[in-house]
Protein backbone atom coordinates (compact mmCIF):
# COMPACT_ATOMS: atom_id res chain seq x y z
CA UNK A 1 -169.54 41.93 -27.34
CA UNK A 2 -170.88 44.39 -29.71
CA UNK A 3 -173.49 43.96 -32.48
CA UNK A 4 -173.38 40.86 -34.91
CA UNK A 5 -172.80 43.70 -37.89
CA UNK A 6 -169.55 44.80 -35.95
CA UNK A 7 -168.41 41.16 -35.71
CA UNK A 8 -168.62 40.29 -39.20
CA UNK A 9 -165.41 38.75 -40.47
CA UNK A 10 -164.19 40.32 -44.12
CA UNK A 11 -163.68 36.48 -44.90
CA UNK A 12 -167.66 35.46 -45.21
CA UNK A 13 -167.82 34.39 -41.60
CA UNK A 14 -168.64 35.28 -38.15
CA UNK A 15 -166.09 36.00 -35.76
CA UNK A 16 -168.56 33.90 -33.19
CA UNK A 17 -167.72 31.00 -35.19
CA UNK A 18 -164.12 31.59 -34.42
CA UNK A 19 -164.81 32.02 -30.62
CA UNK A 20 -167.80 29.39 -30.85
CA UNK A 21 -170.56 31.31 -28.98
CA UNK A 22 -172.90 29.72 -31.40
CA UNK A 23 -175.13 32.72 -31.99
CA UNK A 24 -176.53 31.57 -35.51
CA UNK A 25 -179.88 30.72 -35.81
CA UNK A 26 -180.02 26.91 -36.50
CA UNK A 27 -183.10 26.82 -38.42
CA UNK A 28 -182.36 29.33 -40.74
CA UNK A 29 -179.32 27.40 -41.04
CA UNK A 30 -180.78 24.09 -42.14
CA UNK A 31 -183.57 25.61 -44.38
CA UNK A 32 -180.29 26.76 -46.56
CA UNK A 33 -178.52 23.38 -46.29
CA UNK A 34 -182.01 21.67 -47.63
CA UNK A 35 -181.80 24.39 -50.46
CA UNK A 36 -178.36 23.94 -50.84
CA UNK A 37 -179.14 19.90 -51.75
CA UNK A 38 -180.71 20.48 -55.31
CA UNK A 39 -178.12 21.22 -57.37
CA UNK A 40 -179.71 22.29 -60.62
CA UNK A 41 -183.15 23.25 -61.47
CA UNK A 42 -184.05 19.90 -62.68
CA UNK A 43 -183.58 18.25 -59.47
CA UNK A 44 -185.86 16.14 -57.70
CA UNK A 45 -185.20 15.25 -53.89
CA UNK A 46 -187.40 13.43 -51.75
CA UNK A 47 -187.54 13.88 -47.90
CA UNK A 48 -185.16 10.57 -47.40
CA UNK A 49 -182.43 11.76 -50.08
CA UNK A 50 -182.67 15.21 -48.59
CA UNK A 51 -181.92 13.75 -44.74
CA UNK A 52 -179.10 11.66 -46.64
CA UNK A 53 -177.68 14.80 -48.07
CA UNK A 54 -177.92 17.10 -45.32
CA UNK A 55 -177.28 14.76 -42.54
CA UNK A 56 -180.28 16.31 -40.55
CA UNK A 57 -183.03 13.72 -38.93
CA UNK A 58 -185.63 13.75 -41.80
CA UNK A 59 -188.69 14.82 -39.44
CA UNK A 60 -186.89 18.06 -39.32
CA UNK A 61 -186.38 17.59 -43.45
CA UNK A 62 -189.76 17.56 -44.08
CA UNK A 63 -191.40 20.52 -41.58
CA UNK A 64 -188.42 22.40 -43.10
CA UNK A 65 -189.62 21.24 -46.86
CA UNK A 66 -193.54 21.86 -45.65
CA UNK A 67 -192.68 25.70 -44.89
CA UNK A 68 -189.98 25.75 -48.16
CA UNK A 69 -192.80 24.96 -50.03
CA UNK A 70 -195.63 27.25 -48.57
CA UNK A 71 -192.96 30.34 -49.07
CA UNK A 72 -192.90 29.55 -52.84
CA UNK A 73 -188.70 28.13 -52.39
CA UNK A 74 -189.92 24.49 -53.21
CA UNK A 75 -192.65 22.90 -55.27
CA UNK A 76 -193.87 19.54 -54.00
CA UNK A 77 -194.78 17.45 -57.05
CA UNK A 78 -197.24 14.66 -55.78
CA UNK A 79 -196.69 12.27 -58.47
CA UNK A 80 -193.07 11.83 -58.13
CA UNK A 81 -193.26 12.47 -54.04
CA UNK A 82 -190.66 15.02 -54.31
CA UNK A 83 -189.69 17.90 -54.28
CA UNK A 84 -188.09 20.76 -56.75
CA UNK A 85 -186.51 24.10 -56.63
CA UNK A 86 -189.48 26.74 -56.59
CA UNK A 87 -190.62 29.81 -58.82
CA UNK A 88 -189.54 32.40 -55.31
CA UNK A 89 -185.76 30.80 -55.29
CA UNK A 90 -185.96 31.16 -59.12
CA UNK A 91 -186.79 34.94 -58.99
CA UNK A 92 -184.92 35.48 -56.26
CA UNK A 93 -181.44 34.03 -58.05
CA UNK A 94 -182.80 35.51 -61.48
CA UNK A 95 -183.28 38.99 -59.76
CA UNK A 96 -180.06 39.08 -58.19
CA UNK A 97 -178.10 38.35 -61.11
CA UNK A 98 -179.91 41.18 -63.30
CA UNK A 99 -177.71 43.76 -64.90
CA UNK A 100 -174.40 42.34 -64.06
CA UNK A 101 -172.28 43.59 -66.96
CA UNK A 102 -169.28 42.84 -64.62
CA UNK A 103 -169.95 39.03 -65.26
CA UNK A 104 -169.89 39.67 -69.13
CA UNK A 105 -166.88 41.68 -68.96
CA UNK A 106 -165.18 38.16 -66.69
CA UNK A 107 -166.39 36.12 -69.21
CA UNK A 108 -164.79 37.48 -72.07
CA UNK A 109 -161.41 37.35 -70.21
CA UNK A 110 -161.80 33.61 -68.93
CA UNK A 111 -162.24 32.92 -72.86
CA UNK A 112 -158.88 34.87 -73.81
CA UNK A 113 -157.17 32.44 -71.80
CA UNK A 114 -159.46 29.19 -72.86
CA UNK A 115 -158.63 30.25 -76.77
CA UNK A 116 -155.14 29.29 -75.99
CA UNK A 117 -155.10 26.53 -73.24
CA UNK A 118 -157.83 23.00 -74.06
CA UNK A 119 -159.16 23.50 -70.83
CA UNK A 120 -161.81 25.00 -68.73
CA UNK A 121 -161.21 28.24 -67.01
CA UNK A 122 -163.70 29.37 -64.33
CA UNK A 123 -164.85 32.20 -61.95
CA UNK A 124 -166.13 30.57 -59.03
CA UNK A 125 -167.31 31.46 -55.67
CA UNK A 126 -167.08 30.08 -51.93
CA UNK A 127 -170.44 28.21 -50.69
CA UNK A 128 -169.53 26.82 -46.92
CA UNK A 129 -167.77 23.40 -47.88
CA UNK A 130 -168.31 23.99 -51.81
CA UNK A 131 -167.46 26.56 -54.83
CA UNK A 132 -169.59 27.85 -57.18
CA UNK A 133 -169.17 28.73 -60.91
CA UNK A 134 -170.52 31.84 -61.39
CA UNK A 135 -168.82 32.62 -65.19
CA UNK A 136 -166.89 29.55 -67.32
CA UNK A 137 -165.29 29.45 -71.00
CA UNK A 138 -163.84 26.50 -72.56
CA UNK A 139 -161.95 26.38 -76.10
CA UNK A 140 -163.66 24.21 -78.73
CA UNK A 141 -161.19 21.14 -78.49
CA UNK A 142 -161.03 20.96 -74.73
CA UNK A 143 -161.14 17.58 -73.10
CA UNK A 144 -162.10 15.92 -69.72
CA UNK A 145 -163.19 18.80 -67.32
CA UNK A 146 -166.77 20.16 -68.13
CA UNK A 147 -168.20 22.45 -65.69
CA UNK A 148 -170.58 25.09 -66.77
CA UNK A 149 -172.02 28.10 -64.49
CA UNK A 150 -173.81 27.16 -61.27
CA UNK A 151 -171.99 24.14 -61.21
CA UNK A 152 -170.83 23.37 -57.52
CA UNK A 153 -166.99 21.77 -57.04
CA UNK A 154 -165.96 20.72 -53.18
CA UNK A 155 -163.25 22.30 -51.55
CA UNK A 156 -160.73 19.63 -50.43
CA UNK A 157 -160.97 17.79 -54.18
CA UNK A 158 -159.97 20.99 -56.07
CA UNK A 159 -157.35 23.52 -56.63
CA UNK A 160 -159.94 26.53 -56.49
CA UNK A 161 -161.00 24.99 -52.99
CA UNK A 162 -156.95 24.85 -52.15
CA UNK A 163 -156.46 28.23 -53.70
CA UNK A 164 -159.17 29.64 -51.54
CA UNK A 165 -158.37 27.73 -48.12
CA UNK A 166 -154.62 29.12 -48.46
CA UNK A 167 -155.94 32.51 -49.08
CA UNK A 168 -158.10 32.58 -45.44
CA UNK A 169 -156.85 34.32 -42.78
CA UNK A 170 -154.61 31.13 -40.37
CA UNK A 171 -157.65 31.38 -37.73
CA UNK A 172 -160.30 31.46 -40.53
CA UNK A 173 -158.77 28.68 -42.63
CA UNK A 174 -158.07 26.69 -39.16
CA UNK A 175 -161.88 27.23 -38.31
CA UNK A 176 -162.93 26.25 -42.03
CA UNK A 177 -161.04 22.59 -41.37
CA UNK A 178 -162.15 21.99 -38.08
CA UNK A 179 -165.49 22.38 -39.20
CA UNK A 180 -165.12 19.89 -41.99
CA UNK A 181 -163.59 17.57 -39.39
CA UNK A 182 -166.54 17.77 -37.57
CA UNK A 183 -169.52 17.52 -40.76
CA UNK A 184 -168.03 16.17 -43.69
CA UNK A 185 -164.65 14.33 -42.25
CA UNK A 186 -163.37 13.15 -45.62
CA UNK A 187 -162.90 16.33 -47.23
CA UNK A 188 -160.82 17.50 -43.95
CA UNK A 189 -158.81 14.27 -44.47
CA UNK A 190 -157.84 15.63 -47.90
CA UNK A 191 -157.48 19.12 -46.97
CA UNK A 192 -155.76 19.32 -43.78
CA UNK A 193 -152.29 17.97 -44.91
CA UNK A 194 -151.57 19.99 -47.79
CA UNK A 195 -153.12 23.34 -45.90
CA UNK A 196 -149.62 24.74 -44.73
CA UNK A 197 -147.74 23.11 -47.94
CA UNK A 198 -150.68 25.22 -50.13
CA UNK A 199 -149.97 28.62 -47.83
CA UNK A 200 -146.17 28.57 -48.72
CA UNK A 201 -146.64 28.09 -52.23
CA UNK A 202 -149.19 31.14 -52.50
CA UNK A 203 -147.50 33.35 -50.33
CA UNK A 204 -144.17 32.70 -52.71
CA UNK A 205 -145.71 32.06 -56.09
CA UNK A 206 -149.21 33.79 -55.90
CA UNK A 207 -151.27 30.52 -56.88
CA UNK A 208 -151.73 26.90 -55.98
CA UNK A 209 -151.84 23.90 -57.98
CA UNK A 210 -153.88 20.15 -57.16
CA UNK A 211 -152.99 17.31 -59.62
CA UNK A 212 -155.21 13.90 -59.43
CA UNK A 213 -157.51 15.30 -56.64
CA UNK A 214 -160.73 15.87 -58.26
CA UNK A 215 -160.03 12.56 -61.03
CA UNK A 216 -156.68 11.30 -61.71
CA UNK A 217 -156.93 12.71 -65.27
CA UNK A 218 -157.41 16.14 -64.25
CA UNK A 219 -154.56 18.66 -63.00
CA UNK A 220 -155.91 21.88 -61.84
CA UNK A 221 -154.23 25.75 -61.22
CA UNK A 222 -156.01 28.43 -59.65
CA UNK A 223 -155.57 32.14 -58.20
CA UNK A 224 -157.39 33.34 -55.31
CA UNK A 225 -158.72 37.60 -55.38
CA UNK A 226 -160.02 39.26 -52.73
CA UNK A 227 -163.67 40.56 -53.98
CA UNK A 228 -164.93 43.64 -51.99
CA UNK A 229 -167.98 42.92 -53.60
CA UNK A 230 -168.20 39.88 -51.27
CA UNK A 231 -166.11 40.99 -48.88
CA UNK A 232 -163.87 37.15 -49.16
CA UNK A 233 -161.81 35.88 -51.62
CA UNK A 234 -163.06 34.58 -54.95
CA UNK A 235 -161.02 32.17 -57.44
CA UNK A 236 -160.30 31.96 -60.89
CA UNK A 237 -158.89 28.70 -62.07
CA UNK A 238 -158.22 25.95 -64.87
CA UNK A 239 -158.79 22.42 -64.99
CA UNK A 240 -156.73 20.41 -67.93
CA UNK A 241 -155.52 16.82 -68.93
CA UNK A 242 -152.59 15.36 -66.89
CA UNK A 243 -151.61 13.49 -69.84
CA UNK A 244 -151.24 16.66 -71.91
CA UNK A 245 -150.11 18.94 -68.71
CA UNK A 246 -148.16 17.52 -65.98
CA UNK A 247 -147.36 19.85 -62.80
CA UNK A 248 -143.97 21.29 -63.97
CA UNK A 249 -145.62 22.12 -66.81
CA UNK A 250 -148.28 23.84 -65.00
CA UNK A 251 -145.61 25.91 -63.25
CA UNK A 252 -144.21 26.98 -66.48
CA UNK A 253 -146.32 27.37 -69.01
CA UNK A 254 -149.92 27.27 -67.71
CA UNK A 255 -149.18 29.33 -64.19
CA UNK A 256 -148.09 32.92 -65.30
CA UNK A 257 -151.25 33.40 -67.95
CA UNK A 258 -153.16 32.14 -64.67
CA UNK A 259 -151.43 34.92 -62.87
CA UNK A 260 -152.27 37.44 -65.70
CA UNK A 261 -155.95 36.58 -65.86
CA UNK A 262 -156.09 37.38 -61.52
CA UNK A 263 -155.07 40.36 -62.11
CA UNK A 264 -157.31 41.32 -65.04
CA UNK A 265 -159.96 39.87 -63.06
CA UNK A 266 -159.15 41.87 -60.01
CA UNK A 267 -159.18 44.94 -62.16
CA UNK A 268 -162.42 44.47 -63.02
CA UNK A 269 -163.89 43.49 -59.75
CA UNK A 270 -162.25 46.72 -57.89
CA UNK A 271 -164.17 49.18 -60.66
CA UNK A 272 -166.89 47.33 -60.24
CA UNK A 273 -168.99 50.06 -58.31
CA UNK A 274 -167.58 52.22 -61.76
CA UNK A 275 -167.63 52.74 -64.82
CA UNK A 276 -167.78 48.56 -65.06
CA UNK A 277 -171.54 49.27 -65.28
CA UNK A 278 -171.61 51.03 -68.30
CA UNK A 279 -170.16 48.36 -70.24
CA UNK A 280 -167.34 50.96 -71.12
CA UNK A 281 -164.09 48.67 -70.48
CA UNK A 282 -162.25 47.99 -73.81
CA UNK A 283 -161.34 44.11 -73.95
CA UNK A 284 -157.94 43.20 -73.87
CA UNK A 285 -156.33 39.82 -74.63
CA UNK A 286 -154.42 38.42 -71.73
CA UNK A 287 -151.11 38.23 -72.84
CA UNK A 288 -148.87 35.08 -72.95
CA UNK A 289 -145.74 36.49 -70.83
CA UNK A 290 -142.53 35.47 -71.99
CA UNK A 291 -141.27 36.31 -68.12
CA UNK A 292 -139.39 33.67 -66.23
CA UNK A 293 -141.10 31.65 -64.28
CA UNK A 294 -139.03 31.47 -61.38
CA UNK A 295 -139.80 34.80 -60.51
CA UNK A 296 -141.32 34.85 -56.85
CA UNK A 297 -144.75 36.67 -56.22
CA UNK A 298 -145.23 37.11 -52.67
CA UNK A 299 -148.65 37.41 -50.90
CA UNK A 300 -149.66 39.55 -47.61
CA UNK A 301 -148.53 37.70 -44.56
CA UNK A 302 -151.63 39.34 -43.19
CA UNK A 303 -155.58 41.01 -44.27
CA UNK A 304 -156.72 42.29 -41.31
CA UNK A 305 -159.94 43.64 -41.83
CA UNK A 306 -162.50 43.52 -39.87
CA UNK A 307 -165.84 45.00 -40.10
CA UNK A 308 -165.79 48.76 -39.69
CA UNK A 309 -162.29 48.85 -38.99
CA UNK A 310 -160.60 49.51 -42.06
CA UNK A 311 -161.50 50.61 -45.65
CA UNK A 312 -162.25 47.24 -47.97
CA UNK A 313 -159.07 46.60 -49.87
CA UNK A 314 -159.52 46.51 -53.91
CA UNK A 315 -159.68 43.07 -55.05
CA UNK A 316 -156.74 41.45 -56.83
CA UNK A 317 -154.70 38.85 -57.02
CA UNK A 318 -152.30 37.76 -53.79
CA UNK A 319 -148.54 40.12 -53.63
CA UNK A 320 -146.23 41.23 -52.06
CA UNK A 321 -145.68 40.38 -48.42
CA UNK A 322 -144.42 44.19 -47.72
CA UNK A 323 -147.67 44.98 -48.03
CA UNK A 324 -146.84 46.58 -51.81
CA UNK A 325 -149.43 45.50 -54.75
C-alpha cells in the first residue's frame, strides 16, 4: 500500500481515487465543498441554499456551518440568517497569496496579448469540477466575456476546463468524468463526448478550442502547462466574440499568440523557485508570429510521474510526443 504521501498523483489527485479505496476523510471533504459554495466575499448563503449547492442533507450543512463558524472560516450574521465567508479564510487566502511577484510578472504577459486581441485572457487554476482565475487582463474595448481574478468557470462549459481535461493523464481524465457522472451529471454530458476529440487536437496542435459552450456568443482558446508549483496542469486561455472570431479564425490568427503566451508563461512558472522572486525578469512583448499555422505541435503521449518517483518536470506548454521540449 504504502503511505498516502507516496500515493499522491502529480495530477492533484489520489491514486486511491483511481483504485477507489475511498481513504479520504469525508468530513473534511464537505467542510471544503460548503466553503467552496460562496463564491465571492460578498456572499450570503443560508443553510437551505448551501444543502442546494452542495447536494449534502442540510442537518449535516449546518453542524458543518456551526464548527465553520466557531473556527473563524464563517461569520453567521443573525439578521439576514446567513452566513458569510470569515476573517480566518480571509487571512488564510490573503496570507497565502503574499509576496507572489510570479503573479505580477503573469499578469503583465496576459496583458501583452489582451493589448492586441478584444478579449479576456486568463491564468486560471483547477478546483475539483471548476477553474479558478488566479491573474486576468482585458484590453480597453473588449466585449462580452468579463471575468476578473477569483472568478470560478466550470469545466465541461469552457475551453480552459477542455484544455485541462485533455491534458490529464487517460486514467486521471477517465476518473475526473466518471466522477462528474456520478455528482454533477450535466457537466459529464458535455464533457464526455468531445474528451478523445479534445486529446487529438492537443496532442497535434498543443491547444484546444470550445465555441458556443459557455454562451453562444463566446468562442474560447486555451493552453494547458504543467505547474510544478502545483504539481498539475494549469491553463492560460482567451475568451472572445464569435461574431468577431469564428473557429478557423481562432486556428489562425488567435491560436499561435495563445501558443506563445504558454510558453512565456511556462518560463516563468519553471524559475519560479529563482530569480522570479526578485522581480528581476525583463518584460518582453509576446510576439505576433508570422509562422504558418499548419505547423503541428505535438504533446507527450505520456507524464508519468508519480510521487517520489521522478524529478518534477519544468512547467510549459504541451510538445513533442518524442519526449523533446
Amino acid at each position: 500500500m504504502g503511505r498516502r504521501s507516496e500515493r499522491l498523483s502529480k495530477q492533484g489527485m489520489l491514486a486511491s481515487d483511481l483504485a477507489g479505496e475511498g481513504d479520504v476523510i469525508q468530513v473534511v471533504s464537505r467542510a471544503f465543498d460548503v466553503l467552496r459554495c460562496f463564491e465571492g466575499h460578498e456572499a450570503r448563503l443560508g443553510n437551505l441554499e448551501i444543502s442546494n449547492r452542495c447536494g449534502l442533507p442540510r442537518s449535516t450543512v449546518s453542524r458543518l456551518t456551526h464548527t465553520l463558524t466557531r473556527m473563524g472560516q464563517l461569520v453567521y450574521l443573525p439578521r439576514d440568517q446567513k452566513y458569510r465567508i470569515g476573517p480566518s479564510a480571509v487571512a488564510m487566502s490573503t496570507s497565502m497569496m503574499k509576496g507572489l511577484q510570479l503573479r505580477n510578472l503573469i499578469r503583465l504577459r496576459l496583458q501583452d496579448v489582451a493589448e492586441q486581441l478584444p478579449g479576456t485572457v486568463g491564468f486560471v487554476i483547477p478546483d475539483r469540477f471548476h477553474l479558478v482565475y488566479l491573474e486576468f487582463a482585458r484590453a480597453a474595448n473588449a466585449l462580452g466575456l468579463h471575468e476578473t481574478t477569483g472568478s470560478r468557470i466550470a469545466m465541461a462549459s469552457t475551453a480552459a476546463g477542455h484544455a485541462y481535461t485533455a491534458a490529464l493523464d487517460v486514467d486521471v481524465g477517465d476518473a475526473l468524468i466518471a466522477e462528474m457522472e456520478r455528482e454533477v451529471p450535466e457537466s459529464s454530458r458535455i464533457l464526455k463526448p468531445r474528451i478523445e476529440s479534445n486529446r487529438r487536437h492537443l496532442r497535434e496542435h498543443g491547444y484546444v478550442v470550445a465555441c458556443g459552450l459557455w454562451s453562444p456568443h463566446i468562442n474560447g482558446l486555451a493552453v494547458p502547462l504543467w505547474s510544478p508549483q502545483y504539481q498539475t496542469y494549469v491553463v492560460v486561455t482567451i475568451g472572445l466574440l464569435s461574431v468577431m472570431f469564428d473557429e478557423k479564425r481562432l486556428h489562425k490568427e488567435v491560436a499561435p499568440m495563445m501558443l506563445d503566451l504558454g510558453a512565456a508563461v511556462g518560463s516563468l512558472l519553471e524559475g519560479a523557485d529563482g530569480d522570479i522572486f526578485a522581480s528581476r525578469l525583463e518584460r518582453k512583448a509576446i510576439p505576433v508570429p508570422t509562422h504558418n499555422n499548419n505547423k503541428i505541435i505535438r504533446t507527450e503521449d505520456t507524464n508519468e510521474l508519480e510521487a517520489g518517483t521522478r524529478r518534477p518536470r519544468p512547467a510549459r506548454s504541451i510538445r513533442a510526443g518524442d519526449g523533446r521540449r
